[in-house]
N, C-alpha and C. Protein backbone atom coordinates (compact mmCIF):
# COMPACT_ATOMS: atom_id res chain seq x y z
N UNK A 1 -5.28 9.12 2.78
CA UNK A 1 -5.51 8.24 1.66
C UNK A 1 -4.87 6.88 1.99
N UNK A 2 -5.69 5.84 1.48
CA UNK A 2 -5.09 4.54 1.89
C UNK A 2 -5.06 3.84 0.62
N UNK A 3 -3.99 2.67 0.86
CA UNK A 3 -4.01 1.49 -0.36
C UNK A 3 -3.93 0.15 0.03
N UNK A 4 -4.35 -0.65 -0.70
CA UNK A 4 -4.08 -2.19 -0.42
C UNK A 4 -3.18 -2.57 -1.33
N UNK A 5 -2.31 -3.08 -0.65
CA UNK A 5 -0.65 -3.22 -1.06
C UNK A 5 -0.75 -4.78 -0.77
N UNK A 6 0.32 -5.36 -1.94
CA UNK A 6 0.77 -6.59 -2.00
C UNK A 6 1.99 -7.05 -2.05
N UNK A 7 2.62 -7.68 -1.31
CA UNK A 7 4.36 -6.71 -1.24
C UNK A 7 5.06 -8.50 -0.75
N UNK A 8 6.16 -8.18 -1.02
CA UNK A 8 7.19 -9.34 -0.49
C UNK A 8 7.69 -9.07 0.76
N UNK A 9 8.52 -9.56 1.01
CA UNK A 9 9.08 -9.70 2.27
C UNK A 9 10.36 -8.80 2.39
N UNK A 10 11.02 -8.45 1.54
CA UNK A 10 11.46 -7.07 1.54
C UNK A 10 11.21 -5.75 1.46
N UNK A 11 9.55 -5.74 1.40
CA UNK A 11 8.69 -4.73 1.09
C UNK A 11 8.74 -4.06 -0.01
N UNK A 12 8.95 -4.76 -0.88
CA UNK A 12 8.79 -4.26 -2.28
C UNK A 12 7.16 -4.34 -2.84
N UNK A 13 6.56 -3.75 -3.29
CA UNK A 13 5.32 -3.49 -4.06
C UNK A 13 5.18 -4.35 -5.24
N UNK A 14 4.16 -5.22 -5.24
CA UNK A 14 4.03 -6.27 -6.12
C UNK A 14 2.93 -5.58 -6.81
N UNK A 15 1.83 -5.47 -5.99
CA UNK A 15 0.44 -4.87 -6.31
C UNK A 15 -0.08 -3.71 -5.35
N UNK A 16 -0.61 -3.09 -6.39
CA UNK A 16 -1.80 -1.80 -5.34
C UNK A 16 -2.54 -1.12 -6.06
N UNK A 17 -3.70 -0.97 -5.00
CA UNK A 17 -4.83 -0.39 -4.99
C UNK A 17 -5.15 0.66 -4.47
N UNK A 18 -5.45 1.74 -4.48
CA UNK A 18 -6.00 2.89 -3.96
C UNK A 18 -7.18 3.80 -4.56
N UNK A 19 -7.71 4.68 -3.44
CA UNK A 19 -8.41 5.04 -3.54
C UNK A 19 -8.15 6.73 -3.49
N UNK A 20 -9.13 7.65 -3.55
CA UNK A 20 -8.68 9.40 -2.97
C UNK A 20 -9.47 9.69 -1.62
N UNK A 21 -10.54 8.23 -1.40
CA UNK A 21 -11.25 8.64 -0.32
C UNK A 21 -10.03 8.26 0.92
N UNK A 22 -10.82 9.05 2.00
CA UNK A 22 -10.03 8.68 3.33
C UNK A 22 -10.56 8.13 4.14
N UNK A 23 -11.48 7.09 4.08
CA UNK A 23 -12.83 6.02 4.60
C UNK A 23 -11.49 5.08 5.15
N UNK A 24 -12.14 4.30 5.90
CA UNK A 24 -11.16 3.51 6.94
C UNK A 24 -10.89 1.65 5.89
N UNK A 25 -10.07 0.90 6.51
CA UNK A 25 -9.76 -0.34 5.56
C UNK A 25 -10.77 -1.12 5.42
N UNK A 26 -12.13 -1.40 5.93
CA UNK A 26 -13.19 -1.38 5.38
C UNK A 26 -14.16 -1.22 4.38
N UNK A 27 -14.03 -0.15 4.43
CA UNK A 27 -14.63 0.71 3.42
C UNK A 27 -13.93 0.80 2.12
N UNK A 28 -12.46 1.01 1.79
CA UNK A 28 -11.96 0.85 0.91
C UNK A 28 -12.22 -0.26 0.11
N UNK A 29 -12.25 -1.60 1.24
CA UNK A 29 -12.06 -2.54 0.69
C UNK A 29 -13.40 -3.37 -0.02
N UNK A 30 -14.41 -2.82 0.77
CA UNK A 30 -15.75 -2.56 -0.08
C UNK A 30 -16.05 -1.93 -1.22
N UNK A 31 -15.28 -0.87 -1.31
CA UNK A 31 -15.18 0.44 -2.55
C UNK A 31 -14.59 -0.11 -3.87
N UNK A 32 -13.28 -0.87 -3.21
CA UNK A 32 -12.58 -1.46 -4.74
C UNK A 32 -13.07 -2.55 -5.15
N UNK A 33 -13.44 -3.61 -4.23
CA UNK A 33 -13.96 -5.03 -4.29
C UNK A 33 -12.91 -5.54 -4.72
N UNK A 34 -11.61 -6.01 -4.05
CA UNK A 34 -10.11 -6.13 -4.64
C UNK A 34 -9.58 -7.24 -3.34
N UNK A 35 -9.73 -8.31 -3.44
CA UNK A 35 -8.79 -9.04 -2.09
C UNK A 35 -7.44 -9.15 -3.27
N UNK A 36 -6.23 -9.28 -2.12
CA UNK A 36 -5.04 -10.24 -2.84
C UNK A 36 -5.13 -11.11 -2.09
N UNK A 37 -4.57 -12.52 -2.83
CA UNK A 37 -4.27 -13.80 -2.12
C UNK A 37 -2.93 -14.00 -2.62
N UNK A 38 -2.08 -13.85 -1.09
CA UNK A 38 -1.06 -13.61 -1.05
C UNK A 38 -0.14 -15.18 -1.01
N UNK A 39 1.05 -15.52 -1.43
CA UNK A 39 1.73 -16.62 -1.66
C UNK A 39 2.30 -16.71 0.20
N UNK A 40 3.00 -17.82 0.04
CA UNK A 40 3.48 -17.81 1.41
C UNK A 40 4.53 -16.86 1.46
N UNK A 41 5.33 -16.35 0.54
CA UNK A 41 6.39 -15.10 0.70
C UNK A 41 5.72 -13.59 0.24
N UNK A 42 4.50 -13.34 0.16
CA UNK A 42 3.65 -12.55 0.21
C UNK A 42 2.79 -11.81 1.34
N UNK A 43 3.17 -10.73 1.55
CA UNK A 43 1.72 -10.09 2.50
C UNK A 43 0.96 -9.55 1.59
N UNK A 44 -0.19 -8.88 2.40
CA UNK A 44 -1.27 -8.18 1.72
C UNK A 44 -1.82 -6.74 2.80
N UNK A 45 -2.05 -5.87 3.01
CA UNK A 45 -2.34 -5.11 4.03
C UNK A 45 -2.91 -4.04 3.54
N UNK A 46 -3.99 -3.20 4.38
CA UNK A 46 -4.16 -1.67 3.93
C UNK A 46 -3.33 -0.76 4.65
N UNK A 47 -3.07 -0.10 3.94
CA UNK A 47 -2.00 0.63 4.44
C UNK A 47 -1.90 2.77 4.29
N UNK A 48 -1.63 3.18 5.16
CA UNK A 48 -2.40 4.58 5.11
C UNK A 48 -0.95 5.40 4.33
N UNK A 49 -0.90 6.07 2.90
CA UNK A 49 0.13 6.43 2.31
C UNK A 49 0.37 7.63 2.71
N UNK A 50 1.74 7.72 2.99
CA UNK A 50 2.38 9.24 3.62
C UNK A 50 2.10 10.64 2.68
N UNK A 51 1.61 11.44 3.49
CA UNK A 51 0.84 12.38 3.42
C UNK A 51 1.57 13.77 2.19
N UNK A 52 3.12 13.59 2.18
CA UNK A 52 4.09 13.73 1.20
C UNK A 52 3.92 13.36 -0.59
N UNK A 53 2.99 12.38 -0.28
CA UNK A 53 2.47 11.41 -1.84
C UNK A 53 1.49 11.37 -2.08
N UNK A 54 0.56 12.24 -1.69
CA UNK A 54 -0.55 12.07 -1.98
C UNK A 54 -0.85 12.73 -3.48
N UNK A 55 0.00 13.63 -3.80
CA UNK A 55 -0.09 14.28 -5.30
C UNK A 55 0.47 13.16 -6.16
N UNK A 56 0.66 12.74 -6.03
CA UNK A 56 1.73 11.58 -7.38
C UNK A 56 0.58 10.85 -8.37
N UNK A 57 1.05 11.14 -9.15
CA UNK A 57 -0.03 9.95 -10.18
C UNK A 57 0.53 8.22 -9.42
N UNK A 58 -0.61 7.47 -10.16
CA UNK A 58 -0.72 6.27 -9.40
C UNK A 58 0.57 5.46 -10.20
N UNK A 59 1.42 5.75 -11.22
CA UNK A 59 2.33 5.02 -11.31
C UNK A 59 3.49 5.59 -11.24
N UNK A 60 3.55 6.69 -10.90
CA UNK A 60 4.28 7.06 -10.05
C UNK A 60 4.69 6.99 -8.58
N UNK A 61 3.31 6.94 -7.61
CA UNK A 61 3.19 6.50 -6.45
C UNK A 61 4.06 5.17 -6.86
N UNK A 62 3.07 4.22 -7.24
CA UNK A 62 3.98 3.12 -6.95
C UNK A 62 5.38 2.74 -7.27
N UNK A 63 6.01 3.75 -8.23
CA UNK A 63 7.22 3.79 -8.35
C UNK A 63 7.91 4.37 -7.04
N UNK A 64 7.39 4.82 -6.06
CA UNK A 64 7.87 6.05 -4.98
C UNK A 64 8.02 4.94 -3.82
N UNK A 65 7.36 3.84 -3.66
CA UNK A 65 6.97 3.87 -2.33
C UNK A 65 7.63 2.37 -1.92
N UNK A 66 7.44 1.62 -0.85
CA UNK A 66 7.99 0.65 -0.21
C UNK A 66 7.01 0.20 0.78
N UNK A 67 7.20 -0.85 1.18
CA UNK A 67 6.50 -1.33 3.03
C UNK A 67 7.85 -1.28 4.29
N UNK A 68 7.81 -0.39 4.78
CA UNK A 68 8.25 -0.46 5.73
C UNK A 68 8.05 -1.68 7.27
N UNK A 69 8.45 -2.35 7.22
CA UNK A 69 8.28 -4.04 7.97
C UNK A 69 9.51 -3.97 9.95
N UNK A 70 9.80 -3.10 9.48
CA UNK A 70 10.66 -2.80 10.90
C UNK A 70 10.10 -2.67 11.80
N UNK A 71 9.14 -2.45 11.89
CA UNK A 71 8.25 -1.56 13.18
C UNK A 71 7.21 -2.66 13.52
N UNK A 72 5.98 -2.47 15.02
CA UNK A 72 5.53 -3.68 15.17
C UNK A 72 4.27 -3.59 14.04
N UNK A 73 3.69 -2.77 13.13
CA UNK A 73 3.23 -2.93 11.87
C UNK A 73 3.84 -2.81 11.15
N UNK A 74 3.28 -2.98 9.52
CA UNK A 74 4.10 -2.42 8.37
C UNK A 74 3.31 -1.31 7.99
N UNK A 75 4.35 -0.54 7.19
CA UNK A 75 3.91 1.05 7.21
C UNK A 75 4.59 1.59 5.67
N UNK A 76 3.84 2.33 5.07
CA UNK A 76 4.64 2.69 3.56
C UNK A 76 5.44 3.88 3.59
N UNK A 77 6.49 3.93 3.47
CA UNK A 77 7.46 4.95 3.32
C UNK A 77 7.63 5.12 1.98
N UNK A 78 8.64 6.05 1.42
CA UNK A 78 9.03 6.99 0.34
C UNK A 78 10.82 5.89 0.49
N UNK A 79 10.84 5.14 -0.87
CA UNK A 79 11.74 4.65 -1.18
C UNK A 79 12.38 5.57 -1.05
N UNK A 80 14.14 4.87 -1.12
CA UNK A 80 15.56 6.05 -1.26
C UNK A 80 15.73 6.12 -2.32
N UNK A 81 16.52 7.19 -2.50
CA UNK A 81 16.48 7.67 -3.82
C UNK A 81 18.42 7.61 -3.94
């Protein structure tokens, strides 16, 4: 399952979108018809959600989750708790 995430620079979750299909960032992004236009302290990315979260209701997910920015992509992890 993937989402289009709108996130700061600490990887905090501003905005998101998802879907239940597992169609590639393409296709999603055809499916929702959803761009963000991101500020200059803004990204925007699709991003494939860990496989751990896929049960969560959607405001819950987004209560759960983060952008992980360490790595040479960004990647959504499971905030600390």
């Amino acid at each position: 399952m993937k989402a289009h995430v709108l996130f700061d620079a600490a990887g905090n979750i501003l905005a998101m979108v998802h879907s239940d299909s597992k169609d590639n960032k393409e296709s999603l992004q055809k499916q929702l018809r959803v761009v963000f236009r991101p500020t200059d302290k803004q990204h925007a990315a699709t991003l494939d959600i860990p496989e751990e979260l896929h049960s969560l209701k959607p405001s819950q997910l987004h209560n759960s989750i983060r952008v992980d920015r360490s790595g040479k992509t960004p990647r959504l992890v499971a905030k600390n708790k």
